[in-house]
N, C-alpha and C. Protein backbone atom coordinates (compact mmCIF):
# COMPACT_ATOMS: atom_id res chain seq x y z
N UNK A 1 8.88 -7.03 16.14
CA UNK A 1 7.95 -5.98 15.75
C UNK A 1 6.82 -5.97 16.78
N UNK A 2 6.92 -4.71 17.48
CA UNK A 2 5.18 -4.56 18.48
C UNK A 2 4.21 -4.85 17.74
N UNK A 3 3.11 -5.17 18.73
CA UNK A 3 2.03 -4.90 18.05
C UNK A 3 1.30 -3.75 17.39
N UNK A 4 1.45 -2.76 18.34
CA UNK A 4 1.63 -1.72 17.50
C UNK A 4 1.53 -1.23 16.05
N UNK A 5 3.17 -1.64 15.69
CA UNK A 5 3.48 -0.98 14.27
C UNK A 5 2.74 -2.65 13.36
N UNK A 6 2.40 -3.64 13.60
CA UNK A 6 1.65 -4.72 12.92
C UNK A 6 0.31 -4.12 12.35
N UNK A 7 -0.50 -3.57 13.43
CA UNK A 7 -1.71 -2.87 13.04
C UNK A 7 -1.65 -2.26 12.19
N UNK A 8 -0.56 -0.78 12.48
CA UNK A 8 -0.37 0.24 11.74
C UNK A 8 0.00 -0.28 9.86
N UNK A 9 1.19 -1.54 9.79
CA UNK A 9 1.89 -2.26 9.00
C UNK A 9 -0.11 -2.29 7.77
N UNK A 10 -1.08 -3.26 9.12
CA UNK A 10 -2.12 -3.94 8.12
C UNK A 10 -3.05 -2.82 7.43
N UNK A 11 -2.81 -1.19 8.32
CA UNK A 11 -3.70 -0.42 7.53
C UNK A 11 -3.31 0.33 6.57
N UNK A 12 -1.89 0.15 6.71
CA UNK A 12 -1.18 0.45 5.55
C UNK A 12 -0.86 0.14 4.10
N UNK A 13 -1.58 -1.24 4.03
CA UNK A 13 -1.36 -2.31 2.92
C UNK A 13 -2.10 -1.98 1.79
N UNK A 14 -3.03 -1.27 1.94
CA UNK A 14 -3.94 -1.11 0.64
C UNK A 14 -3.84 0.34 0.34
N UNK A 15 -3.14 0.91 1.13
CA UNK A 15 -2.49 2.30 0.59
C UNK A 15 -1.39 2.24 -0.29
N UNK A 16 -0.73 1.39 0.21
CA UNK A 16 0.52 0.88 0.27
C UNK A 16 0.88 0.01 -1.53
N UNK A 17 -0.06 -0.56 -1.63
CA UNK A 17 -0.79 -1.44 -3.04
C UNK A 17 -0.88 -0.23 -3.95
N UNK A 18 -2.35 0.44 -3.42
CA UNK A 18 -2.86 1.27 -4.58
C UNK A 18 -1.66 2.36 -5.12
N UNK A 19 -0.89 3.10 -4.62
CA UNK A 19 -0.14 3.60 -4.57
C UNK A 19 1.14 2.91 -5.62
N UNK A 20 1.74 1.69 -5.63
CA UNK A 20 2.61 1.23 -6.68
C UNK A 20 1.30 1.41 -7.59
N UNK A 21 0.22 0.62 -8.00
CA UNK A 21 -0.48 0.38 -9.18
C UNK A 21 -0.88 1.90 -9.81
N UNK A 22 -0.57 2.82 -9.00
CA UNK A 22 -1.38 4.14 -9.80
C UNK A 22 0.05 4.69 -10.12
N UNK A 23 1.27 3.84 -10.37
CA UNK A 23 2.39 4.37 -11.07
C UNK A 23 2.42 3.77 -12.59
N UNK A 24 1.31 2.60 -13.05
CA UNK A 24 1.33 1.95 -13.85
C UNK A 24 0.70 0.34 -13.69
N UNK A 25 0.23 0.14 -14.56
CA UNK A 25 0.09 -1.13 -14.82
C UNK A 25 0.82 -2.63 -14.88
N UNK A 26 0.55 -2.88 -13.53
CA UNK A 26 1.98 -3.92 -12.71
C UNK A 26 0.95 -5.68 -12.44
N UNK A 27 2.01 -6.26 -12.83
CA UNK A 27 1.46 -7.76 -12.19
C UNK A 27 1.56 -8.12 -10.54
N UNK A 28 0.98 -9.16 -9.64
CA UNK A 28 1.06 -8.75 -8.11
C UNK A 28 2.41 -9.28 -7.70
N UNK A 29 3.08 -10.35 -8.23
CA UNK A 29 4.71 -10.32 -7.83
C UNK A 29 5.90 -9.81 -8.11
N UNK A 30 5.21 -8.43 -8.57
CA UNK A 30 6.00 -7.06 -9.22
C UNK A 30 5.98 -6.23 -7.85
N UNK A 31 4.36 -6.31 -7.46
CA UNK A 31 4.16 -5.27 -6.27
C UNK A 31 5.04 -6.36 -4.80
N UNK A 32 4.93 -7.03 -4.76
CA UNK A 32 4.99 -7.98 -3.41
C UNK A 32 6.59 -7.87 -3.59
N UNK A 33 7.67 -7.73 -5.29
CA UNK A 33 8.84 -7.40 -4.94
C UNK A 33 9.42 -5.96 -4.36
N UNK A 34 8.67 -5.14 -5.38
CA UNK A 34 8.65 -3.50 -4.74
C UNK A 34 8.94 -3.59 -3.53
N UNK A 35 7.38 -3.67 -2.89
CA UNK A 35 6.81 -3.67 -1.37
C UNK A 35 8.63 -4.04 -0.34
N UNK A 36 8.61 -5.41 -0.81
CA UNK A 36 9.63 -6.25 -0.14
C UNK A 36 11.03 -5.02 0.06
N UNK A 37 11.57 -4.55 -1.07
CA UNK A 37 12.50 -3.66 -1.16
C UNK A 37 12.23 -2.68 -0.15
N UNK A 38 10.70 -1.90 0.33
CA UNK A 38 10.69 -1.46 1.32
C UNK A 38 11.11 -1.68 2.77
N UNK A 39 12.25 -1.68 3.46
CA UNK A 39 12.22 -2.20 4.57
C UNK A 39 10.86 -2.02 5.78
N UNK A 40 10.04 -1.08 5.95
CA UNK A 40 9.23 -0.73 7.04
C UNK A 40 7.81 -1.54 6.26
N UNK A 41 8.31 -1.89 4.62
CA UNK A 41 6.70 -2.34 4.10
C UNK A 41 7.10 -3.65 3.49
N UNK A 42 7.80 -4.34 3.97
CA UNK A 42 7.81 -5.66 3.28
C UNK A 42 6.81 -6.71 3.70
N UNK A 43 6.08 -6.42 3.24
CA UNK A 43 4.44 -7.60 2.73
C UNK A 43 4.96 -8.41 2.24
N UNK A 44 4.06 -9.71 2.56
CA UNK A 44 4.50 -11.03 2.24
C UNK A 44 3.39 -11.38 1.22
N UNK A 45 3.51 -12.12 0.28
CA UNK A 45 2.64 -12.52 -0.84
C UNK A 45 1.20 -12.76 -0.28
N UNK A 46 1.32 -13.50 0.80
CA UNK A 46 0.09 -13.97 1.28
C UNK A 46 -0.61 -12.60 1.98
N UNK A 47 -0.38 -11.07 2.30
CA UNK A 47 -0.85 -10.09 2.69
C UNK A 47 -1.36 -9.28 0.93
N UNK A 48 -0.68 -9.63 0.25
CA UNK A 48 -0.84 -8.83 -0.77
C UNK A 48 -1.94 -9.39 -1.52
N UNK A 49 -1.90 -10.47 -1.81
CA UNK A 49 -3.10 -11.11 -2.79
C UNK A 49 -4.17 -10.98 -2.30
N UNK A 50 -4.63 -11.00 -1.21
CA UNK A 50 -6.09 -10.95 -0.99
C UNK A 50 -6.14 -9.46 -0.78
N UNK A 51 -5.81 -8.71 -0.87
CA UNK A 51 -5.99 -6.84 -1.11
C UNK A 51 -6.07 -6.88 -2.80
N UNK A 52 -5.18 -7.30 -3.26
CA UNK A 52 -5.45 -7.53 -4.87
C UNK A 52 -7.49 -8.11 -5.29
N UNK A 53 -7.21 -9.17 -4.80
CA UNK A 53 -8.58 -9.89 -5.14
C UNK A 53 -9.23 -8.71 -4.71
N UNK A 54 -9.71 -8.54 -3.15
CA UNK A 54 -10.34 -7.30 -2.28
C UNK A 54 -10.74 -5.99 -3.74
N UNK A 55 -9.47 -5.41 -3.97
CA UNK A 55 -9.51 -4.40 -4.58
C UNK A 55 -10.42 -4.61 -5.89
N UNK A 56 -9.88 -5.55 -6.80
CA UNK A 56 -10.80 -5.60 -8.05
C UNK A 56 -12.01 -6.33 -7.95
N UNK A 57 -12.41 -6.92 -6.63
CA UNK A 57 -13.81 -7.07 -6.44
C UNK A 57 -14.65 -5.86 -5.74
N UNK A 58 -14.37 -4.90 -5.70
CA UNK A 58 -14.88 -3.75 -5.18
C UNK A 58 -14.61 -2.58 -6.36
N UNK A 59 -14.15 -3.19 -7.18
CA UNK A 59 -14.05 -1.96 -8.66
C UNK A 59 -13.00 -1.46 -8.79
N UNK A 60 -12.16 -1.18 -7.92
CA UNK A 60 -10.70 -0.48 -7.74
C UNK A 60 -10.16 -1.14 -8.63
N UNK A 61 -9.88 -2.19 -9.66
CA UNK A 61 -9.09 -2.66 -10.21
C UNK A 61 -9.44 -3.29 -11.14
N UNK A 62 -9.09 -3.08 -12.14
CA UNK A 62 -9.20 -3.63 -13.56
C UNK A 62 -8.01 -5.01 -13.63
N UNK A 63 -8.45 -5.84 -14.31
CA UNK A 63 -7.63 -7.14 -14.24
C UNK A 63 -7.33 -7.51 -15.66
N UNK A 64 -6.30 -7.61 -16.17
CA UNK A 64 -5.84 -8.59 -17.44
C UNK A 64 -5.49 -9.95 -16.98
N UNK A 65 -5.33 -10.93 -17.50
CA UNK A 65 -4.40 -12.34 -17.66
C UNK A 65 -3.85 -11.90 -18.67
N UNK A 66 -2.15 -12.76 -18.60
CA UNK A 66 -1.21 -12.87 -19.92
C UNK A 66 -0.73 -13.86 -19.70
N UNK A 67 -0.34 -14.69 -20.61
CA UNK A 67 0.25 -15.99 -20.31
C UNK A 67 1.93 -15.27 -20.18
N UNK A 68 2.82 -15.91 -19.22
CA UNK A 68 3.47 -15.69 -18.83
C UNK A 68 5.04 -16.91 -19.09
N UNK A 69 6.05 -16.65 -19.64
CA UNK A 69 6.67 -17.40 -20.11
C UNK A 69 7.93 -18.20 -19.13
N UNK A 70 7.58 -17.32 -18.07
CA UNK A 70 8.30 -17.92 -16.47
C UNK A 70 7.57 -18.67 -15.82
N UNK A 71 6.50 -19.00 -15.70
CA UNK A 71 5.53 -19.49 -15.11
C UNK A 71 4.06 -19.94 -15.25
N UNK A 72 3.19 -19.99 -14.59
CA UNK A 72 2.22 -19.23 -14.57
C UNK A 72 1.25 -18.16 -15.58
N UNK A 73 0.08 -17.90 -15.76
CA UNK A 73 -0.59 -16.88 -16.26
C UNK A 73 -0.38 -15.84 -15.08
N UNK A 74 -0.08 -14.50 -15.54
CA UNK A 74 0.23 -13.56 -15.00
C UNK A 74 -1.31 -12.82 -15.04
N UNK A 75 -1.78 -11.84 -13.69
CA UNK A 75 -2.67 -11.04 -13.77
C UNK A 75 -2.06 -10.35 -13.68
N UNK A 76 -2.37 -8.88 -14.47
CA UNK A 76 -2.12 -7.39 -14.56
C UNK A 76 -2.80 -6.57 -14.18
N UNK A 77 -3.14 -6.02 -12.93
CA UNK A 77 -3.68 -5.30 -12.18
C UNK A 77 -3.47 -3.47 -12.38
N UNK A 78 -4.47 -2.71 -12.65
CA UNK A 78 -4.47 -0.84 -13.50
C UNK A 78 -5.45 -0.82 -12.51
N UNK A 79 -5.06 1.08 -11.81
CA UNK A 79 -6.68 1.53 -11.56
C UNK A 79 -7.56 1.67 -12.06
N UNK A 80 -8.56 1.58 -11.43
CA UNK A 80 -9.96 2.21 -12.79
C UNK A 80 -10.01 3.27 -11.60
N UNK A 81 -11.19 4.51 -12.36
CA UNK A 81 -11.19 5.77 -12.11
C UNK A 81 -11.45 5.60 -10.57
N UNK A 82 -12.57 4.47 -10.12
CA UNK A 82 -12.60 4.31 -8.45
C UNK A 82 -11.73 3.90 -8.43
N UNK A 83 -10.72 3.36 -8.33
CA UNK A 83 -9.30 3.01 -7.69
C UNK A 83 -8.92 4.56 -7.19
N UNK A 84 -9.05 5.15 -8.48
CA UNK A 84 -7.98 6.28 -8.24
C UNK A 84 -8.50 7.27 -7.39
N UNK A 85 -9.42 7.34 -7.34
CA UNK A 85 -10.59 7.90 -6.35
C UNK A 85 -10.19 7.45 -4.50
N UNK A 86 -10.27 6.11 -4.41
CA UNK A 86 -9.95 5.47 -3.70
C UNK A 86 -8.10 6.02 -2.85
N UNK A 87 -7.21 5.79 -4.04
CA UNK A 87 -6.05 6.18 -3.84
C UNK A 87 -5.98 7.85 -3.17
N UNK A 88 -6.66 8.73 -4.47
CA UNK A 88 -6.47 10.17 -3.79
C UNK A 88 -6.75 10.15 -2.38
N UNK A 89 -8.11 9.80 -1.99
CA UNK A 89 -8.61 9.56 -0.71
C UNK A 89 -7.83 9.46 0.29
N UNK A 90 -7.37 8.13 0.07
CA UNK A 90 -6.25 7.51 1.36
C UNK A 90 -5.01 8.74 1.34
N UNK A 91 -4.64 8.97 0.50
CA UNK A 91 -3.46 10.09 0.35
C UNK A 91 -3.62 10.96 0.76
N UNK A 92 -4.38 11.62 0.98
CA UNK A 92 -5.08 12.71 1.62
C UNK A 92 -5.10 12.64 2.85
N UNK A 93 -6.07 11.52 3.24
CA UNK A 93 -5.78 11.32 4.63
C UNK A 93 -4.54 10.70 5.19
N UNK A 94 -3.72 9.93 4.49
CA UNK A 94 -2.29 9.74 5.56
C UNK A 94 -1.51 11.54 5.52
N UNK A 95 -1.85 11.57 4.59
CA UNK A 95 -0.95 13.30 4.75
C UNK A 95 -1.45 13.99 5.86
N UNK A 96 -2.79 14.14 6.32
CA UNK A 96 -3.44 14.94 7.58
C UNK A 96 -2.75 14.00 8.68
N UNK A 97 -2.86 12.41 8.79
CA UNK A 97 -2.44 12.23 9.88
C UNK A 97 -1.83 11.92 10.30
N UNK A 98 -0.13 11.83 9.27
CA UNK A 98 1.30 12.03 9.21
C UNK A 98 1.64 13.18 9.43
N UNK A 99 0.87 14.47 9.29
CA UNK A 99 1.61 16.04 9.70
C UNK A 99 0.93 16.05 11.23
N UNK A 100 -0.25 15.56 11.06
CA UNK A 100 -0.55 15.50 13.33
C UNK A 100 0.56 14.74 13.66
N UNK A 101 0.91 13.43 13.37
CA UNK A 101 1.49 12.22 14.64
C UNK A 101 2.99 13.44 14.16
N UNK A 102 3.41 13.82 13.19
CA UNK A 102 4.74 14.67 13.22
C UNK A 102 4.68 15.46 14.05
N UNK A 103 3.72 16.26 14.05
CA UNK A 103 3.93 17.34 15.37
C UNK A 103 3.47 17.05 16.42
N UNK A 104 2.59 15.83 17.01
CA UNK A 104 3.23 15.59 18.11
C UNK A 104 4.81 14.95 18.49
N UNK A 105 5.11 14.34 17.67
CA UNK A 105 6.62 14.07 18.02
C UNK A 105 7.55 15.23 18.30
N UNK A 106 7.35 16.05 16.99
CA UNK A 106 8.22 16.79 17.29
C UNK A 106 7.97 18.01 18.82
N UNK A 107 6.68 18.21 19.13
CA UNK A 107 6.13 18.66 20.43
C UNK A 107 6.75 17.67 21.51
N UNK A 108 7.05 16.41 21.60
CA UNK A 108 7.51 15.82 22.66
C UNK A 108 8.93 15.99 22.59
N UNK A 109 9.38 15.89 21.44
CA UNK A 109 10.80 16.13 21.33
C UNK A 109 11.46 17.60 21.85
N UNK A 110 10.69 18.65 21.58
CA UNK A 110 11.27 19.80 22.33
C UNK A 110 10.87 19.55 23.81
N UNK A 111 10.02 19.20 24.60
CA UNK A 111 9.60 18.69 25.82
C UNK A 111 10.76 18.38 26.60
N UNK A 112 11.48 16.95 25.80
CA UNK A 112 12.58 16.54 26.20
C UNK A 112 13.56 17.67 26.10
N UNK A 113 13.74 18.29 24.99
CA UNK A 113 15.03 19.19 25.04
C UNK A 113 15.31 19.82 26.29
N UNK A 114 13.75 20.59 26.69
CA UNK A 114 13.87 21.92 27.84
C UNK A 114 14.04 21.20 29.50
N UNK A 115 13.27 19.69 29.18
CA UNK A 115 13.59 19.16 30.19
C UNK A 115 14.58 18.44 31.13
């Protein structure tokens, strides 16, 4: 993996987060399996938890404990209304600057065609 798409990978992560949690109310080795299933977004536990902490220390996230019968006490991580605030936001903006980096591709790609 370039460096490059690593950068791109780390600014992606808390889009990437908020986005499973505003489908529902999920524990973080729910999201870190999701994520994983993504091939281009497979985050490793240790990328995910501190965006978790990050997030609900900045308000984005409401936190439960449940005792958990596999393990561990489980935290259950929900947006609160700034989360979701937060989420629209980012969504918004990857959409503006996923339809630019698209049309420049696709602008280089006819480039190549004629050339």
């Amino acid at each position: 993996m370039g460096n490059w798409e690593t950068q791109l990978r780390k600014g992606l992560v808390e889009l990437a987060v908020l986005g499973l949690i505003s489908r529902g109310e999920t524990y973080g080795y729910r999201i870190v399996e999701e994520l994983q299933g993504i091939e281009s977004l497979a985050f490793t536990e240790s990328t995910i938890y501190p965006v978790l902490v990050r997030l609900a220390r900045e308000g984005c996230l409401a936190v439960r404990s449940e005792p958990s019968r596999a393990g561990p006490v489980r935290r259950y991580y929900r947006l609160t209304a700034a989360g979701s605030r937060r989420f629209r936001a980012m969504a918004v903006s990857w959409e503006s600057v996923s339809r630019s980096i698209s049309g420049l591709i696709e602008c280089q790609n006819e480039h190549v065609k004629e050339g």
